[in-house]
N, C-alpha and C. Protein backbone atom coordinates (compact mmCIF):
# COMPACT_ATOMS: atom_id res chain seq x y z
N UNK A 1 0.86 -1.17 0.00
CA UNK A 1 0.00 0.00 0.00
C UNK A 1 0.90 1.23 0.00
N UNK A 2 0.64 2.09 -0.74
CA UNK A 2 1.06 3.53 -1.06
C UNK A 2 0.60 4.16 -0.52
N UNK A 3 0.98 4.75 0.39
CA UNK A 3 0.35 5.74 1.80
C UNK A 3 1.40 6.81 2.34
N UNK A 4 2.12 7.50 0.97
CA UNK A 4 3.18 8.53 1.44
C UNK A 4 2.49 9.78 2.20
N UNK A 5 2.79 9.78 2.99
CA UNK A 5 2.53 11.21 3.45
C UNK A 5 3.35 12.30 3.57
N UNK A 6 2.73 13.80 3.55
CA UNK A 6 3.29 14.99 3.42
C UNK A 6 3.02 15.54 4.80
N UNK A 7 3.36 15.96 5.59
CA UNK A 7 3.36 17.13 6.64
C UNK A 7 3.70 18.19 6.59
N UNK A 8 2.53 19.03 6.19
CA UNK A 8 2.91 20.67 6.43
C UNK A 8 2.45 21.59 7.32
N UNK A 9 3.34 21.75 8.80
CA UNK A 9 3.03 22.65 9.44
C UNK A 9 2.93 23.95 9.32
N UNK A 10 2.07 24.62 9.97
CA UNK A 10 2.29 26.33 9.89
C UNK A 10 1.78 26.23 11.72
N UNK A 11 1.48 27.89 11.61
CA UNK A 11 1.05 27.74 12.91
C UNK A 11 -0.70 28.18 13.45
N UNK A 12 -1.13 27.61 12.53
CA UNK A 12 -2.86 27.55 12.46
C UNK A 12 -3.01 26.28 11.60
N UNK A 13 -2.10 25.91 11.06
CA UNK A 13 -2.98 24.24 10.90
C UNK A 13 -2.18 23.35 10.55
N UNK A 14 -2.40 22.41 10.37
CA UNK A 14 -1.22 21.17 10.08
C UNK A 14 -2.75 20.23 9.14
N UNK A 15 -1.41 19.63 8.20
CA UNK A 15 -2.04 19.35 7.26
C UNK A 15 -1.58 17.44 6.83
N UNK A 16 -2.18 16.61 6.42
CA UNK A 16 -1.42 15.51 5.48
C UNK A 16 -1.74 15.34 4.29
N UNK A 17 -1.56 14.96 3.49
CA UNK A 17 -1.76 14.42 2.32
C UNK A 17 -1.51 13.26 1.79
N UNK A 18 -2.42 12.47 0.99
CA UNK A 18 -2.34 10.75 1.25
C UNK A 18 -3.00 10.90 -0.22
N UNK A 19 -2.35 10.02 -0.89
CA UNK A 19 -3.25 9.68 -2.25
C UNK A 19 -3.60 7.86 -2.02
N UNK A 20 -4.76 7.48 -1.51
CA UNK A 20 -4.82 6.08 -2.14
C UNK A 20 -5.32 5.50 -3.15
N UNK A 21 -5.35 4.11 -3.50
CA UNK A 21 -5.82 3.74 -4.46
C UNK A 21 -6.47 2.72 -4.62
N UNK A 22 -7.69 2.46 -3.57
CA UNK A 22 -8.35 1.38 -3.76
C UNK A 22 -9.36 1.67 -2.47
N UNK A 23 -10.59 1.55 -2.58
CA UNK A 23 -11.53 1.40 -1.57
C UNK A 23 -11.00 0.85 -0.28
N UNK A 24 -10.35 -0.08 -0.10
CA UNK A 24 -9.45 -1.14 1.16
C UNK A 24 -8.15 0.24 1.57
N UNK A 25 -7.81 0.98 1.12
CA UNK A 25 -7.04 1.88 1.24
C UNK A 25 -7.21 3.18 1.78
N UNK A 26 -8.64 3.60 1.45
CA UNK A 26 -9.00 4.62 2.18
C UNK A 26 -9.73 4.31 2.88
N UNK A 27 -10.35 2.97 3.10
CA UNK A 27 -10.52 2.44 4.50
C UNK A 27 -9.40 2.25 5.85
N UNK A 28 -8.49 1.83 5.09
CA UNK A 28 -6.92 2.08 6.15
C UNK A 28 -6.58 3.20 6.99
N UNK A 29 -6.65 4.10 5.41
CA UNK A 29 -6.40 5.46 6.38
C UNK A 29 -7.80 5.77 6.92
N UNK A 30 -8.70 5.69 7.03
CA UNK A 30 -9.92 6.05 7.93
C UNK A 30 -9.67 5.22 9.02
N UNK A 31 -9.23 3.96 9.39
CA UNK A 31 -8.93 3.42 10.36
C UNK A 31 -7.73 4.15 11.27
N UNK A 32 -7.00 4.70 10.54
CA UNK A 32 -5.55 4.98 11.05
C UNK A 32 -5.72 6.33 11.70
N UNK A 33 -6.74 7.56 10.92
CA UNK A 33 -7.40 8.70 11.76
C UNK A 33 -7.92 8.21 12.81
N UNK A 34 -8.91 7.19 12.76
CA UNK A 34 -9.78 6.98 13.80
C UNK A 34 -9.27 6.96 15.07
N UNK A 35 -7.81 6.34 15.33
CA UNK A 35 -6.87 6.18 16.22
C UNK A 35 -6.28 7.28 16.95
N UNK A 36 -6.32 8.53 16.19
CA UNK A 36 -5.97 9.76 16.71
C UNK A 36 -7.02 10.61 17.45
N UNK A 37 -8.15 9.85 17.13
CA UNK A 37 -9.57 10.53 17.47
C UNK A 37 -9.85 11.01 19.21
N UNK A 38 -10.40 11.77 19.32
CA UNK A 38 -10.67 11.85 21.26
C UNK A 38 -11.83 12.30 21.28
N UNK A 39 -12.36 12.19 22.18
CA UNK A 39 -14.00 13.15 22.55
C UNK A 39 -14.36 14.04 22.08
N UNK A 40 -15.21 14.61 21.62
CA UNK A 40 -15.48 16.10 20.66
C UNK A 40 -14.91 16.21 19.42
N UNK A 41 -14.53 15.25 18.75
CA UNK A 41 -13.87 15.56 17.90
C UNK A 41 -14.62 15.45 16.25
N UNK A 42 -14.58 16.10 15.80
CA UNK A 42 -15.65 16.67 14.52
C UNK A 42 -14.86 16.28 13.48
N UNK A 43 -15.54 15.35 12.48
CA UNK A 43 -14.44 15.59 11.05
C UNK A 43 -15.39 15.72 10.12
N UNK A 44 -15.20 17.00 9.38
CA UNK A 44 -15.97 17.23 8.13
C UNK A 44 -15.11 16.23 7.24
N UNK A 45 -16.42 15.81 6.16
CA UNK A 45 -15.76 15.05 4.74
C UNK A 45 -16.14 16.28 3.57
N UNK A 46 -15.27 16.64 3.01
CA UNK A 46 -16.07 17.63 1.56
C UNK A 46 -15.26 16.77 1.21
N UNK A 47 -15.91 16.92 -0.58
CA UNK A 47 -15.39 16.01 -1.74
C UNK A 47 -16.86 15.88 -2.52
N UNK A 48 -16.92 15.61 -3.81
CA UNK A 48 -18.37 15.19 -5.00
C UNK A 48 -18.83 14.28 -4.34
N UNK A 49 -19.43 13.78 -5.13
CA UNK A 49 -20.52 12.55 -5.03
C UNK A 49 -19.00 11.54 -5.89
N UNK A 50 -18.93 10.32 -5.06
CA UNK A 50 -18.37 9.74 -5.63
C UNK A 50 -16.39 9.46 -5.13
N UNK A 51 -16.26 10.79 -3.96
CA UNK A 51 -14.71 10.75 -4.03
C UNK A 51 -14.14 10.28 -2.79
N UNK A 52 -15.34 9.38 -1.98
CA UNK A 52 -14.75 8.46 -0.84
C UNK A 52 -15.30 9.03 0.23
N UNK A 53 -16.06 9.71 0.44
CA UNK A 53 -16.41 10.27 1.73
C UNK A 53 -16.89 8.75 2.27
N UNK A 54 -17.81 8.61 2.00
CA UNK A 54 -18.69 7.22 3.04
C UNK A 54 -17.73 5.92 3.27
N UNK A 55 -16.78 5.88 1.96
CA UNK A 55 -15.76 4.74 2.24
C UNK A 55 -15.01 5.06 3.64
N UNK A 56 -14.34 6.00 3.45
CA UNK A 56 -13.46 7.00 4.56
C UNK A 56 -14.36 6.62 6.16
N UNK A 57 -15.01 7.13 6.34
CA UNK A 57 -15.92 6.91 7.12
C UNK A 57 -16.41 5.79 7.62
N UNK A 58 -16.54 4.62 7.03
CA UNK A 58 -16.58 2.98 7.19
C UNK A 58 -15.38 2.88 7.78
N UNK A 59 -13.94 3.40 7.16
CA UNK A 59 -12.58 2.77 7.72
C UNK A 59 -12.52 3.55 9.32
N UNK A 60 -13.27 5.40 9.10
CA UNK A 60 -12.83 5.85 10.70
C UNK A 60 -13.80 4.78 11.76
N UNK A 61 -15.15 4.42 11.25
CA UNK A 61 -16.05 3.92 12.17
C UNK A 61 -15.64 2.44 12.48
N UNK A 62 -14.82 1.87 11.51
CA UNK A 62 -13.55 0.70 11.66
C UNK A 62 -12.66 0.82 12.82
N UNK A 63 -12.23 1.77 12.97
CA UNK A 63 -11.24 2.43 13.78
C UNK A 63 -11.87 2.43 15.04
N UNK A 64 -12.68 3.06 14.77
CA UNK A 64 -13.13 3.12 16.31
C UNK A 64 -14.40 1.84 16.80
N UNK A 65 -13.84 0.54 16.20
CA UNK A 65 -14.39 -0.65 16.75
C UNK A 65 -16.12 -0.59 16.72
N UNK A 66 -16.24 0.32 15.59
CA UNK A 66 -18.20 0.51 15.50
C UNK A 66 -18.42 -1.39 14.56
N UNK A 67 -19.37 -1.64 15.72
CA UNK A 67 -19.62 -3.29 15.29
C UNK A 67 -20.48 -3.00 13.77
N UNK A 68 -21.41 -2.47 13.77
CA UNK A 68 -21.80 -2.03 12.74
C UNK A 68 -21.49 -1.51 11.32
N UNK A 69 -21.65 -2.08 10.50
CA UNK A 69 -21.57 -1.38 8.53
C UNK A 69 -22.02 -0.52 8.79
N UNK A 70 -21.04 1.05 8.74
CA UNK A 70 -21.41 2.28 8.67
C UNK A 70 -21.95 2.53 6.99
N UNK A 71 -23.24 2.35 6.78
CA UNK A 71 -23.69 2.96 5.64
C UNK A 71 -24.27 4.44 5.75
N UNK A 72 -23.81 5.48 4.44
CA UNK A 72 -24.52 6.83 5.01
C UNK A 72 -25.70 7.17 4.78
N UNK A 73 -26.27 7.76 6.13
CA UNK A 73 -27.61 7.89 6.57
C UNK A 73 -28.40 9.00 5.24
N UNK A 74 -27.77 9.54 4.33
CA UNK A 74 -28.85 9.55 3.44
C UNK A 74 -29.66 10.37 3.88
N UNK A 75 -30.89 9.37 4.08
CA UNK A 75 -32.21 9.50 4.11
C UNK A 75 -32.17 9.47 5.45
N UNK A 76 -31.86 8.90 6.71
CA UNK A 76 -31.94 9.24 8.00
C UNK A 76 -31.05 10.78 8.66
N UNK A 77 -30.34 11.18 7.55
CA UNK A 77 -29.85 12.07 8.12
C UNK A 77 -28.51 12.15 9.00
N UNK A 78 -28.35 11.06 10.50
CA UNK A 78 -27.69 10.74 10.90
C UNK A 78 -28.13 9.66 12.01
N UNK A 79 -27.12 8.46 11.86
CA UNK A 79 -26.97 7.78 12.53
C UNK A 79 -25.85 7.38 13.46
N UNK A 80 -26.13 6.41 14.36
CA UNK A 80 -25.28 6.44 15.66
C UNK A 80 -25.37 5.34 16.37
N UNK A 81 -23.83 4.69 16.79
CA UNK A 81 -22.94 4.21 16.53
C UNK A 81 -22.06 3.56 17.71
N UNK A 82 -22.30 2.67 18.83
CA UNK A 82 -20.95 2.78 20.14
C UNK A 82 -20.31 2.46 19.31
N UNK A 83 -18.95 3.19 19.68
CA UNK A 83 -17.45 2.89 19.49
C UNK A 83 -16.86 2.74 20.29
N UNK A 84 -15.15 2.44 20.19
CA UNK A 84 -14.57 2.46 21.52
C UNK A 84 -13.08 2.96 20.76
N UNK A 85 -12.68 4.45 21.80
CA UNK A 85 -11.70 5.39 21.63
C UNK A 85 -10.29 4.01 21.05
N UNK A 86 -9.15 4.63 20.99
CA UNK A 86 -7.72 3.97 21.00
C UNK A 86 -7.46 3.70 22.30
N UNK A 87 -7.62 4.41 23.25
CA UNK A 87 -7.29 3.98 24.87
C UNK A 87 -8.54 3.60 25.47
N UNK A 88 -9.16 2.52 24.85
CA UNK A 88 -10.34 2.02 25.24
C UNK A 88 -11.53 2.73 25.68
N UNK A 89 -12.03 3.79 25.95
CA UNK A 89 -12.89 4.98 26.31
C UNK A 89 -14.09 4.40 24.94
N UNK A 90 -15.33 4.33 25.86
CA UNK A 90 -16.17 4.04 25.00
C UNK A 90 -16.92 5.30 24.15
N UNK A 91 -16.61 5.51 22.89
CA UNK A 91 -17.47 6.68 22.79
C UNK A 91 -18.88 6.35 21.55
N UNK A 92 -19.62 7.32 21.31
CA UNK A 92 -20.84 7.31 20.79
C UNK A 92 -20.36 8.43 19.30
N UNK A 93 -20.76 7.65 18.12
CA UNK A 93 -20.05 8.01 17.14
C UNK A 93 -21.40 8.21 16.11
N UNK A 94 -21.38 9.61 15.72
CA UNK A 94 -22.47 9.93 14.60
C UNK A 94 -22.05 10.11 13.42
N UNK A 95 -22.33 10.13 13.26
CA UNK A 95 -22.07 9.99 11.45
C UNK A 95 -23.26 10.35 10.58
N UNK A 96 -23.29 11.61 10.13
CA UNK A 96 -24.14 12.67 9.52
C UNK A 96 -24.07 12.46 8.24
N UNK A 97 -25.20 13.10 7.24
CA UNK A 97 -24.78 13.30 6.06
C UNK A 97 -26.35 13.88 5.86
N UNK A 98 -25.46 14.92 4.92
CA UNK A 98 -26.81 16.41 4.98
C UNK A 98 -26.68 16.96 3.24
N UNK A 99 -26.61 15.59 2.76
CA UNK A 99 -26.51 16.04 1.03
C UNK A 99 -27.58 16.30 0.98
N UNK A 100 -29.43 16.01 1.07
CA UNK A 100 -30.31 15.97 0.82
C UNK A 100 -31.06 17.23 1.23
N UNK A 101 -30.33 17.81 2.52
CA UNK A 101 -31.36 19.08 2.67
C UNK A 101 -30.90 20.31 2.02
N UNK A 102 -31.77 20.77 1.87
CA UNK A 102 -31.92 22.38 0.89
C UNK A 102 -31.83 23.86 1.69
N UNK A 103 -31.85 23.46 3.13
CA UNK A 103 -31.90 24.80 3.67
C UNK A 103 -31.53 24.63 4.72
N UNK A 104 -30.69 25.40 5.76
CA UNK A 104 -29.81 25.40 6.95
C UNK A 104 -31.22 25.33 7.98
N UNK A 105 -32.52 25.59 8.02
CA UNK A 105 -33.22 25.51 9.05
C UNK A 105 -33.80 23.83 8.88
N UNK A 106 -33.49 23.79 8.21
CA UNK A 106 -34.05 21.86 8.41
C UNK A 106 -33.23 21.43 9.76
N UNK A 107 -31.96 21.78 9.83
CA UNK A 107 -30.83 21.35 10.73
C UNK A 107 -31.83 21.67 12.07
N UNK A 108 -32.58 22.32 12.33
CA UNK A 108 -33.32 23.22 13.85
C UNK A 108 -33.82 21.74 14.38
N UNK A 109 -34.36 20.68 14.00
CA UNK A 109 -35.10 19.60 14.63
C UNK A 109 -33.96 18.61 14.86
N UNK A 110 -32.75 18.52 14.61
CA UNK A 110 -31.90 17.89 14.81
C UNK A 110 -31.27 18.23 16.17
N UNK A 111 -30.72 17.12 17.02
CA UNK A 111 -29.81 17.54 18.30
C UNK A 111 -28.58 18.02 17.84
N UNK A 112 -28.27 18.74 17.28
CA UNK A 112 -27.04 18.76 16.84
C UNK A 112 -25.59 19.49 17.88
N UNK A 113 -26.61 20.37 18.89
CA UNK A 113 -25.52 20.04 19.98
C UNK A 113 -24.59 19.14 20.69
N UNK A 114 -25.24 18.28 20.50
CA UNK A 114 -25.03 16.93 21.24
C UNK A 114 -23.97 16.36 20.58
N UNK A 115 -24.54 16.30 18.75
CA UNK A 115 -23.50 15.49 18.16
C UNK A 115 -22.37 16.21 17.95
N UNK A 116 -22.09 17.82 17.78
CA UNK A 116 -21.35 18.36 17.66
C UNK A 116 -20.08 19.24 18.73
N UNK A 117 -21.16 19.00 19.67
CA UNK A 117 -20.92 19.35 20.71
C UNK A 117 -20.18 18.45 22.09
N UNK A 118 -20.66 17.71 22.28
CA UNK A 118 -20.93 16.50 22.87
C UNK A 118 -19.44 15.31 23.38
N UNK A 119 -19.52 14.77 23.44
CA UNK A 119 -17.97 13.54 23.94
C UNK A 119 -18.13 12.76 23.32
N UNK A 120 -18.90 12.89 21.79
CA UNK A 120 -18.76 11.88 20.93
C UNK A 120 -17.70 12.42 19.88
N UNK A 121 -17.88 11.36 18.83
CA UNK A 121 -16.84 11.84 18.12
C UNK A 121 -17.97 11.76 16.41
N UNK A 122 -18.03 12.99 15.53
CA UNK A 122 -18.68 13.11 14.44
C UNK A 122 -18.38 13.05 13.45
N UNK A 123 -18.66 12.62 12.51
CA UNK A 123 -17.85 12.20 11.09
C UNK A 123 -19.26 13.28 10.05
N UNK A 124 -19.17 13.99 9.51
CA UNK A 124 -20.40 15.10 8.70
C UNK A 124 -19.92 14.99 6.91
N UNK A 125 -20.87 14.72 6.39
CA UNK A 125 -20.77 14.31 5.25
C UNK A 125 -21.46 15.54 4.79
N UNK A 126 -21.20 16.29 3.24
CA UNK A 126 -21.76 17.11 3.00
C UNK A 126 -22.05 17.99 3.85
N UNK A 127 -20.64 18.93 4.88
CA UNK A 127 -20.99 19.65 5.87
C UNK A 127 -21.56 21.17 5.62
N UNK A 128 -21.55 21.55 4.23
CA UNK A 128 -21.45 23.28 3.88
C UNK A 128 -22.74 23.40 4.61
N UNK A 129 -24.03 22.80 4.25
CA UNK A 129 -25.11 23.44 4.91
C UNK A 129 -25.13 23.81 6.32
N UNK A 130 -24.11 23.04 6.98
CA UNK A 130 -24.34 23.21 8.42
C UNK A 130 -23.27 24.15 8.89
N UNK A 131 -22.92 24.98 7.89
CA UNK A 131 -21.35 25.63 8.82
C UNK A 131 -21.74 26.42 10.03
N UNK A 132 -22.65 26.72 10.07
CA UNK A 132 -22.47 28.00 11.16
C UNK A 132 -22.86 27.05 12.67
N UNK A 133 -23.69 25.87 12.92
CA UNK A 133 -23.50 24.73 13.42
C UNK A 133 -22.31 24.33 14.03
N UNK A 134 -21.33 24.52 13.14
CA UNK A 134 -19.91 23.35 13.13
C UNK A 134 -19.04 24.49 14.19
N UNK A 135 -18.33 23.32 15.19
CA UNK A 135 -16.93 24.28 15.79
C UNK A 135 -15.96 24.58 15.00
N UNK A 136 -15.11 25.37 15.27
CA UNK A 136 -14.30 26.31 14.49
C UNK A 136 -13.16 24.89 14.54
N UNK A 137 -12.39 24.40 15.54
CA UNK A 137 -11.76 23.71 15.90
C UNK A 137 -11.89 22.25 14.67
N UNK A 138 -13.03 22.10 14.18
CA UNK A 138 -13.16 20.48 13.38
C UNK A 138 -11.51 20.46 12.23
N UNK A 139 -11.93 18.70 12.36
CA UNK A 139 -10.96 18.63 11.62
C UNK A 139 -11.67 18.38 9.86
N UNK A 140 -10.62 18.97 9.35
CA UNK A 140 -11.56 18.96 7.80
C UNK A 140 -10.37 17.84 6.71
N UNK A 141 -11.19 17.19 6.22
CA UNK A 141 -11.26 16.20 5.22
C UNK A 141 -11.63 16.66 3.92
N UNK A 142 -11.13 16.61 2.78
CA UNK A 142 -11.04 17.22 1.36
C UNK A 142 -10.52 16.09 0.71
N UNK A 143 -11.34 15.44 0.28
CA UNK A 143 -11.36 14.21 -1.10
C UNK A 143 -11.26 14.69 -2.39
N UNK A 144 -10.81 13.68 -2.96
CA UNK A 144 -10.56 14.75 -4.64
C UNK A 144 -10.51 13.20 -5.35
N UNK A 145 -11.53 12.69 -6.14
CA UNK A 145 -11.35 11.63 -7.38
C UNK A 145 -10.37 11.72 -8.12
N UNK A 146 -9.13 11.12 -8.52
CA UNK A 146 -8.31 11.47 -9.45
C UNK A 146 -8.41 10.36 -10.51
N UNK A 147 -9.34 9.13 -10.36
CA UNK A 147 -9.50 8.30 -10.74
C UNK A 147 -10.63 7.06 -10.79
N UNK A 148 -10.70 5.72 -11.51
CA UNK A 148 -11.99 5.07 -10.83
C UNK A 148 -11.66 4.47 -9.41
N UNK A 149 -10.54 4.60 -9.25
CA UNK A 149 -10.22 4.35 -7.40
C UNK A 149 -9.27 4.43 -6.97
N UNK A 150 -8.87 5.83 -7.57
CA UNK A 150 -7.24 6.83 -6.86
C UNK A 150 -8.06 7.83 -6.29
N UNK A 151 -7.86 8.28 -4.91
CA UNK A 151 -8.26 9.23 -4.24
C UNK A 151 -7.37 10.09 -3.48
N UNK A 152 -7.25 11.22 -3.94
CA UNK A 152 -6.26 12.61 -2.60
C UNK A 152 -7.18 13.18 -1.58
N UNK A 153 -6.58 12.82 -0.21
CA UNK A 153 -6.71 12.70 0.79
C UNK A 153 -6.42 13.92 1.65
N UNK A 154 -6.60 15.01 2.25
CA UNK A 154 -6.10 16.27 2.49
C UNK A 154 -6.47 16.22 4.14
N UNK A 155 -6.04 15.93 4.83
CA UNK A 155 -6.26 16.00 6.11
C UNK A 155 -5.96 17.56 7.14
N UNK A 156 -6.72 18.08 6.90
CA UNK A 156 -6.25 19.15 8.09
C UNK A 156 -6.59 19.42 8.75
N UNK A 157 -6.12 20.27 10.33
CA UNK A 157 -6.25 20.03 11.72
C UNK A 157 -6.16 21.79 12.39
N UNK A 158 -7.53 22.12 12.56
CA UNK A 158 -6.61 23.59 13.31
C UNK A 158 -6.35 23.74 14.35
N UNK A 159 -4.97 23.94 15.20
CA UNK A 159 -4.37 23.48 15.98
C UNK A 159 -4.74 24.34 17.50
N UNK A 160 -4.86 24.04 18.22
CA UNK A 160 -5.10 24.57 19.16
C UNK A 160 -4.33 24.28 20.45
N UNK A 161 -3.79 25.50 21.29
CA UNK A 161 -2.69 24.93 22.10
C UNK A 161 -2.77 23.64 22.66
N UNK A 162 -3.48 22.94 23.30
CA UNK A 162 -3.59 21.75 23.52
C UNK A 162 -3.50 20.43 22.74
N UNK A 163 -3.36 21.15 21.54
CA UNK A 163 -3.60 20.10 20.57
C UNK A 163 -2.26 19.82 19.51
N UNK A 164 -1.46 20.66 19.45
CA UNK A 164 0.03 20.81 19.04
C UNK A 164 0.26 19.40 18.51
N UNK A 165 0.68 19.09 19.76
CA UNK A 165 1.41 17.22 19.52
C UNK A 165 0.75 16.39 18.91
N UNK A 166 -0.69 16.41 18.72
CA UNK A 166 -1.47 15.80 17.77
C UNK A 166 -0.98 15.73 16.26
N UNK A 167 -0.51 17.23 15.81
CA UNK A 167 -0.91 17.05 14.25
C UNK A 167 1.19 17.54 14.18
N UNK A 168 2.30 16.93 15.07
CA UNK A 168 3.80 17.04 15.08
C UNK A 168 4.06 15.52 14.66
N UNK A 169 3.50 14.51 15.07
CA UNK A 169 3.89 13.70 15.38
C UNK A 169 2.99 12.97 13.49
N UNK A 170 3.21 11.65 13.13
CA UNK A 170 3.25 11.18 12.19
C UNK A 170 2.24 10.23 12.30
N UNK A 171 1.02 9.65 11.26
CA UNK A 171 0.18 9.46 11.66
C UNK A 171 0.70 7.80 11.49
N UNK A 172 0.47 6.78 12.44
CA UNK A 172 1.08 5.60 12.43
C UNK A 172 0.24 4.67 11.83
């Protein structure tokens, strides 16, 4: 597996870059984020229809030991998930996807404090509708098709003093 990565620090975000090439691959690296994951922790997916978001998402909900086939909720909107952290910590894992609605007040009947807010950890598919929703802090995911199953992978992290050593260190 081809899983070079790039690290580019600044001092507002840290970044990786991963090109894979096969569905089983960006399941890997969704497993391999999942591992870095902690309580509150938000990951937008942007990318088309088509450039791995829901795969990605199967490998983080992999990661975090979700017994369940994360398929995306679509039509439910969001579903949810026990997981269990890297240092065993059980957490509650949502996994959104908001391609279908047309207007930021649909979001009003949703808990979305909870999921966004909350000691779970969120995976948001199609996040633009919900930005003003979203913490400033999420980590953002940027898919790009380069192929029928080569995908660039853009991982970035905005860093927050506490959070430094997170995005220094190399993702294992």
């Amino acid at each position: 597996m081809n899983l070079r990565m790039r690290i580019a620090d600044t001092r507002d975000t840290c970044a990786w870059s991963r090109t894979t090439h096969s569905a089983a691959e960006t399941r890997t690296l969704g497993a391999r984020l999942a591992k870095r994951l902690k309580p509150g922790d938000v990951v937008l997916l942007w990318g088309d229809l088509g450039s791995g978001k829901t795969t990605l998402a199967q490998g983080i909900c992999h990661g975090l030991e979700v017994v369940a086939w994360a398929n995306s909720p679509t039509f439910t909107l969001i579903n949810e998930y026990d997981g269990r952290l890297a240092d065993g910590q059980p957490v509650r894992v949502y996994h959104c996807d908001f391609y279908r609605l047309r207007d930021s007040d649909e979001l009003n009947t949703l808990a979305l404090d909870e999921v966004f807010y909350g000691d779970g950890v969120a995976l948001v598919e199609w996040p633009k509708i919900a930005e003003e929703w979203l913490p400033q802090e999420a980590i953002r995911v940027h898919l790009t098709r380069l192929g029928p199953h080569k995908r660039q992978i853009d991982i970035i992290k905005l860093i927050g003093q506490t959070e430094e050593d997170r995005c220094s260190t190399r993702m294992a």
